[in-house]
N, C-alpha and C. Protein backbone atom coordinates (compact mmCIF):
# COMPACT_ATOMS: atom_id res chain seq x y z
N UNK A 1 138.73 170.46 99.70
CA UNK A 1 137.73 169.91 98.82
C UNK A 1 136.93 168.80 99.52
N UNK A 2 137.71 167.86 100.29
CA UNK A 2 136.53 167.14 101.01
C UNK A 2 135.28 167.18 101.73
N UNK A 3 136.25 168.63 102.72
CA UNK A 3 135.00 169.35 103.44
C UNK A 3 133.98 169.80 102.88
N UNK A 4 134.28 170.07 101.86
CA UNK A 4 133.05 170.83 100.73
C UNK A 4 132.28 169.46 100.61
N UNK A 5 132.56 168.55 99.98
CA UNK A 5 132.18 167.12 99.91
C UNK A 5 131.16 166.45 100.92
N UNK A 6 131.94 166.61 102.32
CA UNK A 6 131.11 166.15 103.42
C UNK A 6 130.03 167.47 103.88
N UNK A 7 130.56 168.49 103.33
CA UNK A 7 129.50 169.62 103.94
C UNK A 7 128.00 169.46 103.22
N UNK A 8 128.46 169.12 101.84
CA UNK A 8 127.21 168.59 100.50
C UNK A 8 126.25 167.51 100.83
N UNK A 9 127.04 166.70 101.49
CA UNK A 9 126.73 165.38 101.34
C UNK A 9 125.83 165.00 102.66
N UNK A 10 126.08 165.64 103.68
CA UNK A 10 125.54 166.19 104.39
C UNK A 10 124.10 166.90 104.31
N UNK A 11 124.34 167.76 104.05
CA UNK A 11 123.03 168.65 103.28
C UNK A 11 121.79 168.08 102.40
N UNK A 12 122.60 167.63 101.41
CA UNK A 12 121.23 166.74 100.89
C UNK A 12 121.04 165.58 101.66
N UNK A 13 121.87 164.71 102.30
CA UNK A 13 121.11 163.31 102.89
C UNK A 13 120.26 164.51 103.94
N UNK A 14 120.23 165.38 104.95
CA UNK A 14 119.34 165.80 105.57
C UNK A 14 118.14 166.49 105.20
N UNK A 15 118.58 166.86 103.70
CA UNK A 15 117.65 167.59 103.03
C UNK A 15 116.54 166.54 102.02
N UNK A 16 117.12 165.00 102.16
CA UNK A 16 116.05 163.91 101.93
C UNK A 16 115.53 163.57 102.72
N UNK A 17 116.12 163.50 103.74
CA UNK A 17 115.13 162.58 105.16
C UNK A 17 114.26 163.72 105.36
N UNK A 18 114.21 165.13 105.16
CA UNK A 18 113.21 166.09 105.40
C UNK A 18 112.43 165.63 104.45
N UNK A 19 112.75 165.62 102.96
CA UNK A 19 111.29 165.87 102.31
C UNK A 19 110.77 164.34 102.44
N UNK A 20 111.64 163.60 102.74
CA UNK A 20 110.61 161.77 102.59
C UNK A 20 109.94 161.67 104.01
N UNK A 21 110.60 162.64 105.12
CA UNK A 21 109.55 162.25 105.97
C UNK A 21 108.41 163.75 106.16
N UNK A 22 108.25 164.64 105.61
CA UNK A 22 107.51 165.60 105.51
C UNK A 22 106.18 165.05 104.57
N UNK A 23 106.68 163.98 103.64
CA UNK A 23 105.81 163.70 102.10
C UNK A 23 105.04 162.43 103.07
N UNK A 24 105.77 161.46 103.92
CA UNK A 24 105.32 160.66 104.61
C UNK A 24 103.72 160.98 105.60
N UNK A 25 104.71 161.84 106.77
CA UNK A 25 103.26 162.58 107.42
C UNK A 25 102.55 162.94 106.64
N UNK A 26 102.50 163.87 105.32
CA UNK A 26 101.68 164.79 104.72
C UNK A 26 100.78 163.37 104.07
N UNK A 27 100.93 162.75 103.26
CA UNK A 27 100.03 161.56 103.18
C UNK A 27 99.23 160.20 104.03
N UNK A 28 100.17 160.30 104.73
CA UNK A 28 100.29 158.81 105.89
C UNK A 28 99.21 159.45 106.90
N UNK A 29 100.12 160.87 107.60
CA UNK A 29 99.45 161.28 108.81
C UNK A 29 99.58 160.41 109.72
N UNK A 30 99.64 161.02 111.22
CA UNK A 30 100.10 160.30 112.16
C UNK A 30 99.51 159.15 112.57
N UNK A 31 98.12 158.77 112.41
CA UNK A 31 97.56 157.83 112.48
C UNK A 31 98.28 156.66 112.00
N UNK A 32 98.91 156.63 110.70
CA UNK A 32 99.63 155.21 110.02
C UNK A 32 98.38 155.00 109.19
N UNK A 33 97.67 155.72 108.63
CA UNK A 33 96.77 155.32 107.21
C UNK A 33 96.44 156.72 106.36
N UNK A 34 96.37 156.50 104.98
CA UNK A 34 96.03 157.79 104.72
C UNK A 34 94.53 157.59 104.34
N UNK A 35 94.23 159.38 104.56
CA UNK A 35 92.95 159.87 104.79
C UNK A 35 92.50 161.01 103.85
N UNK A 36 91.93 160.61 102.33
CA UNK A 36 91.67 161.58 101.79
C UNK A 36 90.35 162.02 101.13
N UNK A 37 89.62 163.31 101.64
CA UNK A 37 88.35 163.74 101.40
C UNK A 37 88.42 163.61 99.84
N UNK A 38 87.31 163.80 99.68
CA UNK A 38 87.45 163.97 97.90
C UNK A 38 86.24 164.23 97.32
N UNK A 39 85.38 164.56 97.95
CA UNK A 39 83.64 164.77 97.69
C UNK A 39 83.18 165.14 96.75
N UNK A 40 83.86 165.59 96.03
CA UNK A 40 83.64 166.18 94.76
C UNK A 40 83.28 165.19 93.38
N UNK A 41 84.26 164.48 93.62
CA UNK A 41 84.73 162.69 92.81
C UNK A 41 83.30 161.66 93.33
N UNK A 42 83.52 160.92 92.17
CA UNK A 42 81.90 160.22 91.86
C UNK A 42 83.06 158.91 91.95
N UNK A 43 82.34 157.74 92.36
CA UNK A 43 82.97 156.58 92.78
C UNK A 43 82.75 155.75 91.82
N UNK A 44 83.47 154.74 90.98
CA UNK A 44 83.79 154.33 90.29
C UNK A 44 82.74 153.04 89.82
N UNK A 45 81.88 153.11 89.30
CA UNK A 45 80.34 152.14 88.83
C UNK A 45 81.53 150.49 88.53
N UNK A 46 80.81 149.71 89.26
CA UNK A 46 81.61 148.21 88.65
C UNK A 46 80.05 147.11 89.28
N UNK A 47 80.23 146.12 88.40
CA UNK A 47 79.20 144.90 88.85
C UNK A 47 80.69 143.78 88.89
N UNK A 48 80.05 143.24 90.66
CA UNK A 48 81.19 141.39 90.66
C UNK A 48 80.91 140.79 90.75
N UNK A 49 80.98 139.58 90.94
CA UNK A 49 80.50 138.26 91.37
C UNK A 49 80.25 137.93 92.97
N UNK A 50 79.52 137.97 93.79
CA UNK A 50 79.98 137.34 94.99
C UNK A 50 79.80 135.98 95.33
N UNK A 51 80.31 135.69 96.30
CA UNK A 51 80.55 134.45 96.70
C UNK A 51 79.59 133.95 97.23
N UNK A 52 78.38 134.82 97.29
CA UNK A 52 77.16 133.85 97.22
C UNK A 52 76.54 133.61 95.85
N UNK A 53 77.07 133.82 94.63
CA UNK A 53 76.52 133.74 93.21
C UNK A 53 75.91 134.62 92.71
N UNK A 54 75.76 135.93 93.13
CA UNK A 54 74.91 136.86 93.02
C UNK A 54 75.51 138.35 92.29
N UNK A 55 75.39 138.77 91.62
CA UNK A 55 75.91 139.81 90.94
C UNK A 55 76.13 140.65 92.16
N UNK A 56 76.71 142.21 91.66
CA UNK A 56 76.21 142.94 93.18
C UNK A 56 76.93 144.01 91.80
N UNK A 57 75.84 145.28 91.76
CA UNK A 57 76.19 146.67 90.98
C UNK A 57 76.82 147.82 91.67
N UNK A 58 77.43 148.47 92.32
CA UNK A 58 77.73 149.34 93.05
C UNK A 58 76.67 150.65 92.57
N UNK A 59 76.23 151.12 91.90
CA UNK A 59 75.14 151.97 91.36
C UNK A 59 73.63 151.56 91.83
N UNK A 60 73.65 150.01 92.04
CA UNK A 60 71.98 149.39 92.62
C UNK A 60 72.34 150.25 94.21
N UNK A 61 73.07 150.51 94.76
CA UNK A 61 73.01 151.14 96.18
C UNK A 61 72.89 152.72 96.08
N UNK A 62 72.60 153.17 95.03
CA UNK A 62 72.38 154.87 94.89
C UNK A 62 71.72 155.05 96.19
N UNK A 63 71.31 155.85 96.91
CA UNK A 63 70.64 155.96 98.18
C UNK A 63 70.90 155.23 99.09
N UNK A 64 71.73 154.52 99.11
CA UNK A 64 72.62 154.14 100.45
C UNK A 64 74.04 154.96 100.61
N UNK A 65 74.66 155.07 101.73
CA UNK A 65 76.01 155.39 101.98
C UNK A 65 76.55 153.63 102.03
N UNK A 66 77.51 153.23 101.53
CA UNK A 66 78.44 152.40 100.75
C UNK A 66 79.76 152.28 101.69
N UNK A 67 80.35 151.49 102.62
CA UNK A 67 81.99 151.51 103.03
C UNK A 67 82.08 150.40 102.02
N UNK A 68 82.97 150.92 100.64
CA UNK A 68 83.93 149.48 99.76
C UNK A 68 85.20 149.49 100.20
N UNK A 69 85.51 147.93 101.16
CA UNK A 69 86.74 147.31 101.80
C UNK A 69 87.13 146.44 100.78
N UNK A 70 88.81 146.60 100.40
CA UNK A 70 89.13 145.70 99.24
C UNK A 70 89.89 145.03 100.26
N UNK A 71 90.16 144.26 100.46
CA UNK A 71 90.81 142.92 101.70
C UNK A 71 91.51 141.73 101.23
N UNK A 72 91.74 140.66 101.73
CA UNK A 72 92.17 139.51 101.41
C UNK A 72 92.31 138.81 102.27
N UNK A 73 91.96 137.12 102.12
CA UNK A 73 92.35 136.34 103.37
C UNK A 73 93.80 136.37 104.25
N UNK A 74 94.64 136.61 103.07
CA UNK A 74 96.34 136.05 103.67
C UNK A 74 97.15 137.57 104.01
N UNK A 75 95.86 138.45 104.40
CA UNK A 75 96.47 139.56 104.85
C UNK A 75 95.99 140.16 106.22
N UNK A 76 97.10 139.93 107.15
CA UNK A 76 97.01 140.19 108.90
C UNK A 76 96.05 141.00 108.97
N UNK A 77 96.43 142.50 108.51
CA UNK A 77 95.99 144.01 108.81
C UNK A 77 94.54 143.70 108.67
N UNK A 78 94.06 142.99 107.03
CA UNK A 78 92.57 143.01 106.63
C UNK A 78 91.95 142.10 108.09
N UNK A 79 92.33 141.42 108.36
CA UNK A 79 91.72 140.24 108.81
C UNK A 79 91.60 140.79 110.61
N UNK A 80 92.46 141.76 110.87
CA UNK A 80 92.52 142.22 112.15
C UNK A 80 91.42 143.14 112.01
N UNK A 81 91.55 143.63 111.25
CA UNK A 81 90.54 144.36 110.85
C UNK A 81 88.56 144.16 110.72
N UNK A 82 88.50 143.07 110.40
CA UNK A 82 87.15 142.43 110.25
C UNK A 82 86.47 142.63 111.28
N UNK A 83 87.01 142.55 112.78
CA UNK A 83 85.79 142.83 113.86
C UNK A 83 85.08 144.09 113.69
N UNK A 84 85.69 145.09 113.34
CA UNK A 84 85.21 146.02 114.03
C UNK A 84 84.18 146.73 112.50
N UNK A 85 84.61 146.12 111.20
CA UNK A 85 83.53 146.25 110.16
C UNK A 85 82.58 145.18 110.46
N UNK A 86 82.51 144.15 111.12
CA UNK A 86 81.10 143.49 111.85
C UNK A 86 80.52 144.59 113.01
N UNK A 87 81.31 144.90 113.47
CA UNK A 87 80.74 145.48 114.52
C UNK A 87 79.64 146.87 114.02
N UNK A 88 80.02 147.65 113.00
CA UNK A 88 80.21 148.60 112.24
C UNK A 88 78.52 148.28 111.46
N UNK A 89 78.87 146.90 110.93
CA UNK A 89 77.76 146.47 110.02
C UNK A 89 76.38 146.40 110.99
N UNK A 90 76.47 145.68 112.15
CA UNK A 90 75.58 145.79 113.16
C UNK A 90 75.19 146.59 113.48
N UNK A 91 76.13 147.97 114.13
CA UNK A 91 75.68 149.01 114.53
C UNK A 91 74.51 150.08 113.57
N UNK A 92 74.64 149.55 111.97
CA UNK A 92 73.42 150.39 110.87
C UNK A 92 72.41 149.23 110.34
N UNK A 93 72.93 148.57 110.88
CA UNK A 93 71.79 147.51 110.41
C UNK A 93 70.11 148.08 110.24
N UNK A 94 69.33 147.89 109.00
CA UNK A 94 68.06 148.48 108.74
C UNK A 94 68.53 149.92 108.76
N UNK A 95 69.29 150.68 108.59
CA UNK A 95 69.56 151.83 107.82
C UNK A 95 70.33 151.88 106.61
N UNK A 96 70.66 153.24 106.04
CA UNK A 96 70.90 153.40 104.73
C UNK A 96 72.13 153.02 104.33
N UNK A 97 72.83 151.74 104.97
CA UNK A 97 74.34 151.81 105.33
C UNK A 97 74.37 150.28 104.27
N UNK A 98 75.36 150.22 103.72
CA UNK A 98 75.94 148.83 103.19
C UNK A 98 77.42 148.57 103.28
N UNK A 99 78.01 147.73 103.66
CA UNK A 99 79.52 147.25 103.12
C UNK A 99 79.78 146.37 101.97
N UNK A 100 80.44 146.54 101.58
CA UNK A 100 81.14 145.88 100.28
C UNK A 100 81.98 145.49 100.97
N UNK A 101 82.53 144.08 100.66
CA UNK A 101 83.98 143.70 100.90
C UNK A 101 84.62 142.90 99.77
N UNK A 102 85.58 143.63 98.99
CA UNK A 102 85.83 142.88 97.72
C UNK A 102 87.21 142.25 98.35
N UNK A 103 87.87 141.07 98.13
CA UNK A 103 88.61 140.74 98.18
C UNK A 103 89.36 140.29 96.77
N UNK A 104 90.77 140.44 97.06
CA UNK A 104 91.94 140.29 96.27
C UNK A 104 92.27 139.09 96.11
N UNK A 105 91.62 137.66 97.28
CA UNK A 105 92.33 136.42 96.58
C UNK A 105 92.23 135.78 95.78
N UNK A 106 92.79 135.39 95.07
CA UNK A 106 92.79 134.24 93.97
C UNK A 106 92.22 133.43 93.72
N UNK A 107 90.55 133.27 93.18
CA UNK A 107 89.67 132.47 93.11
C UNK A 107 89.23 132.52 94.20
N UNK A 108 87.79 131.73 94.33
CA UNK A 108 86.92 132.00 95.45
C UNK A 108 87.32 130.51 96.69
N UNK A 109 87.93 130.02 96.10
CA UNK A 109 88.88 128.50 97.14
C UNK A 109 88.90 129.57 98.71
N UNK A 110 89.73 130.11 98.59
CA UNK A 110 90.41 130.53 100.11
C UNK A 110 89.41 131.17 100.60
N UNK A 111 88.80 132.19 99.85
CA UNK A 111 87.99 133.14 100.13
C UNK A 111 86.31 132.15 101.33
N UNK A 112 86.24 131.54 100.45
CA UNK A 112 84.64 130.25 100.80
C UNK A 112 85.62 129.86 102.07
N UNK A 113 86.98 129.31 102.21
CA UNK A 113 87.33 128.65 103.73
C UNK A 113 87.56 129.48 104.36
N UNK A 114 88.24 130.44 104.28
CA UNK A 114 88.17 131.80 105.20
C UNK A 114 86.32 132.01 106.52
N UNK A 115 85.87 132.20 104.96
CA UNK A 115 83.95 132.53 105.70
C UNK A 115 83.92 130.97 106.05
N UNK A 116 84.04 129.72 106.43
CA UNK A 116 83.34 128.90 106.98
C UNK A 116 83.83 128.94 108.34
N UNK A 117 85.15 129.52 108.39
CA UNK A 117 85.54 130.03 110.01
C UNK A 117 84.69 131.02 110.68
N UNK A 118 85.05 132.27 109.61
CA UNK A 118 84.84 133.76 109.82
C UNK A 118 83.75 134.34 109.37
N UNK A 119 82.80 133.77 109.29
CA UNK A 119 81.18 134.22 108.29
C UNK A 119 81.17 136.19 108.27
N UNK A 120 81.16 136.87 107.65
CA UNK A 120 80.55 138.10 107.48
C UNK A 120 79.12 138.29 107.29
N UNK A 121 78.76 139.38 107.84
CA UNK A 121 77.51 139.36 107.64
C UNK A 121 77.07 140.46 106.18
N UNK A 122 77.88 140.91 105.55
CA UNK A 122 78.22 141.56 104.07
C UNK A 122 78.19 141.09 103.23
N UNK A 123 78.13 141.48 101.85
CA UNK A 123 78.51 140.95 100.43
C UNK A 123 79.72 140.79 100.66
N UNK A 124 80.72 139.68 100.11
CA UNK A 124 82.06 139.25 100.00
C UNK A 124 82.15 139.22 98.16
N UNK A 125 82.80 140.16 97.63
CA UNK A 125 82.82 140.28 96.12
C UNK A 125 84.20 139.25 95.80
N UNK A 126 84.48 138.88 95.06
CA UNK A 126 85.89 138.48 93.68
C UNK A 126 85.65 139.45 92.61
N UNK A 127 87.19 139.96 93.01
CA UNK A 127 87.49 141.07 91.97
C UNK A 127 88.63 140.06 90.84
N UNK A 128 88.29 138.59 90.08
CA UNK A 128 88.81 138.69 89.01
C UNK A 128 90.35 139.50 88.20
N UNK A 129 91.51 139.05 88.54
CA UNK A 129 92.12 140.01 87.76
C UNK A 129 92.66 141.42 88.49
N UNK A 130 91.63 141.84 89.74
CA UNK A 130 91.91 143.05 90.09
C UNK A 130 91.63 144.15 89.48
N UNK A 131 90.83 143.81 88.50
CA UNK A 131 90.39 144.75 87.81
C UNK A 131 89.74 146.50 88.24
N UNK A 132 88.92 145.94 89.22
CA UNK A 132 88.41 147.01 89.97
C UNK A 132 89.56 147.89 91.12
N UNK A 133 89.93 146.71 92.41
CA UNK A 133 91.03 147.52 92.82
C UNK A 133 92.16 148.24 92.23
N UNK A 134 92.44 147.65 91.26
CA UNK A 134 94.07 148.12 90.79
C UNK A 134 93.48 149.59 89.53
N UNK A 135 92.48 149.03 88.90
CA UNK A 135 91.92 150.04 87.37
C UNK A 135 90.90 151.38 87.93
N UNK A 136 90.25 150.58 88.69
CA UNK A 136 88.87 151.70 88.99
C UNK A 136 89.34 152.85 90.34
N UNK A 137 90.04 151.49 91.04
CA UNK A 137 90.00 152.41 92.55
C UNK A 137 91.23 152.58 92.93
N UNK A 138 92.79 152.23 91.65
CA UNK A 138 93.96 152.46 91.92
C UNK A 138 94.50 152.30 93.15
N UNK A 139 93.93 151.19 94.08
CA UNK A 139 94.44 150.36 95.37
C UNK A 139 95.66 150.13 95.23
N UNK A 140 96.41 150.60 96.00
CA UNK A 140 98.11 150.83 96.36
C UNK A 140 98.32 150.15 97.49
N UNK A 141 97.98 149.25 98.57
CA UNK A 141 97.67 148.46 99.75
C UNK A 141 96.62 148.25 100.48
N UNK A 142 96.79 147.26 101.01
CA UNK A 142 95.24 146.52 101.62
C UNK A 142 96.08 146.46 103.13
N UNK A 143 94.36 146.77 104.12
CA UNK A 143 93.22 147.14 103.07
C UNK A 143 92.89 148.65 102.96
N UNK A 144 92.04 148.59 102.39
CA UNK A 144 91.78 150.05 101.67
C UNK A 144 90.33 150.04 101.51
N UNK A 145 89.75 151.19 102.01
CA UNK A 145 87.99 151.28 102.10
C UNK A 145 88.01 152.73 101.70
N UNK A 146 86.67 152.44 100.78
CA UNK A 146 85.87 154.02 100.32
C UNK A 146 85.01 154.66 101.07
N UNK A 147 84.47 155.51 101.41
CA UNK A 147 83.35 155.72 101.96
C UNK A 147 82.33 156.53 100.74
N UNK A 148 81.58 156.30 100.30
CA UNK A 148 80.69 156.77 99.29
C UNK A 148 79.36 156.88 99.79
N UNK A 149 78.74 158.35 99.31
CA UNK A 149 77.66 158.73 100.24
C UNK A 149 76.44 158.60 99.24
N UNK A 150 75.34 158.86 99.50
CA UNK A 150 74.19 158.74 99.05
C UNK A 150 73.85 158.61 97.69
N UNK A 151 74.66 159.71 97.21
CA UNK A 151 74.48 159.94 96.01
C UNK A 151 75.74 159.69 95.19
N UNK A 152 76.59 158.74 95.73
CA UNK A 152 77.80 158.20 95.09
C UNK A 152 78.98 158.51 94.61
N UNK A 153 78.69 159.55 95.64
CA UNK A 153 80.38 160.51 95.99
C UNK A 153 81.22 159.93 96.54
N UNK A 154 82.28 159.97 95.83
CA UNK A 154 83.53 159.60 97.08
C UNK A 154 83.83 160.13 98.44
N UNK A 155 83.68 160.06 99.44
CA UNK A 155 83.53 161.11 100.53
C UNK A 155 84.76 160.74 101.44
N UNK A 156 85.96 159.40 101.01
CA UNK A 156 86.88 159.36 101.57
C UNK A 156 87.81 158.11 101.49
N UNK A 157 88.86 158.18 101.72
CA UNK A 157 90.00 157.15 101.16
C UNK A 157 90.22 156.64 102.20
N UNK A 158 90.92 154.97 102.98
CA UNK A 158 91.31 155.01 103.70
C UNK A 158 92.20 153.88 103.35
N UNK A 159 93.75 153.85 104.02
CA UNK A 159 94.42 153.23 103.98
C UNK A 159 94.83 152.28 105.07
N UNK A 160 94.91 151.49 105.30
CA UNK A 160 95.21 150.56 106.58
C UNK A 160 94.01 149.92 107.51
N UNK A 161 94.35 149.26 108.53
CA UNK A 161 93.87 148.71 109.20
C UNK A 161 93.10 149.62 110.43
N UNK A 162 91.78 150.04 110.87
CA UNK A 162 91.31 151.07 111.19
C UNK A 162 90.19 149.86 112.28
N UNK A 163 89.62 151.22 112.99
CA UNK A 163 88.93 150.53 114.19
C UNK A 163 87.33 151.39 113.53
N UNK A 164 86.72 150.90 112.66
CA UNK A 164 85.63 151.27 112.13
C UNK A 164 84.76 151.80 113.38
N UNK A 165 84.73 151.75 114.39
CA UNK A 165 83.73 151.74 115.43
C UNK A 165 84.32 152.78 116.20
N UNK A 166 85.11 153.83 116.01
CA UNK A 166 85.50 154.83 116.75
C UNK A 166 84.46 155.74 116.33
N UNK A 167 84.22 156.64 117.62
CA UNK A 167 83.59 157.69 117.75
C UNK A 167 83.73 158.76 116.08
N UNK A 168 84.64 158.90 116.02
CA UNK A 168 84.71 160.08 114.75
C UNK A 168 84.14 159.25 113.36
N UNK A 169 84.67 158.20 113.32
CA UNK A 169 84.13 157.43 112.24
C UNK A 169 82.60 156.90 111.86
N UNK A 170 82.11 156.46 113.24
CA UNK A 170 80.13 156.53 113.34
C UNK A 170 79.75 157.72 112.98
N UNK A 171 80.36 159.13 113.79
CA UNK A 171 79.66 160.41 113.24
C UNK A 171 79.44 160.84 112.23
N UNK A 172 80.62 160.26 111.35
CA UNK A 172 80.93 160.74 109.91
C UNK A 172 79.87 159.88 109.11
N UNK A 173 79.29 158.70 109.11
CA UNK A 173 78.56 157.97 108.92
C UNK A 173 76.76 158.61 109.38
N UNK A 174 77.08 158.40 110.50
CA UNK A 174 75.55 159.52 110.75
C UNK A 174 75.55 160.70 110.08
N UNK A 175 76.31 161.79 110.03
CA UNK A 175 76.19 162.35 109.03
C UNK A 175 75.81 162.30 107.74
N UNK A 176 76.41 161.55 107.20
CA UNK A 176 76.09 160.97 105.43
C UNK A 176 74.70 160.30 105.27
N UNK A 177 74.13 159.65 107.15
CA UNK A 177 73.03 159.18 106.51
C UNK A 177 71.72 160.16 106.59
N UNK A 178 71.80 161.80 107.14
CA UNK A 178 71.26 162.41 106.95
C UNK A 178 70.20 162.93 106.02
């Protein structure tokens, strides 16, 4: 009877580490972020506040392609992250391109000392509550960027800390601004 026991026991612990790391790749993908098309899906209409005082509608950009980065100061990944969405922002500058960068911190305190180091050249939103990441755009970790195309399709999910300025990622962008 033990053997039966260890033969079982056996079986399913190998038969979990298969499906948790099969469910892992299948979402994650080897990169370490997940990546999901979705073009079909219309992106989620919200107006915020930014931290320059200024409303900002996600619908006033109809005819732009849109990257929305939800971020935060006190988070490594976001913040490692920031060069290469400057770099990103530069590279469309006077084309049909905008970034959003909503951040998650807690009142606009950290957020305002953060930019007197780190200035962006983007809208910097307060999402209040989280209302938008957590309700509209069901943000599960930061950071996390949309890509939404012209006509305000969702055209892609991204999870983690990413090098905006890679070759596949500009194309996909030239594309959309077609």
């Amino acid at each position: 009877m033990l053997m039966v026991y260890k033969q079982l026991n056996s079986f399913f612990l190998k038969f979990s580490l298969a499906v948790f790391l099969g469910s892992f790749l299948f979402f994650w993908g080897p990169a370490g972020f997940l990546t999901v098309s979705s073009a079909a899906q219309k992106a989620a209409d919200f107006s915020l506040k930014g931290i320059d005082g200024k409303t900002y509608t996600l619908s006033a950009y109809k005819g732009k392609v849109v990257l929305l980065n939800f971020w935060a100061t006190w988070c490594p990944a976001c913040v490692e992250e920031l060069p290469s969405l400057k770099k990103l922002s530069a590279e469309f500058k006077g084309q049909d391109f905008q970034i959003l960068a909503v951040s998650l911190d807690s009142g606009e305190g950290p957020i305002k000392d953060f930019l007197a180091h780190e200035p962006l050249p983007f809208p910097v939103l307060e999402d209040p509550g989280r209302k938008v990441a957590f309700d509209l755009y069901a943000v599960f970790g930061i950071p996390a960027s949309f890509l939404i195309d012209k006509q305000g399709g969702l055209e892609g999910r991204y999870y983690g800390s990413r090098d905006w300025t890679s070759p596949d990622m500009v194309q996909k962008i030239k594309a959309l601004l077609k």
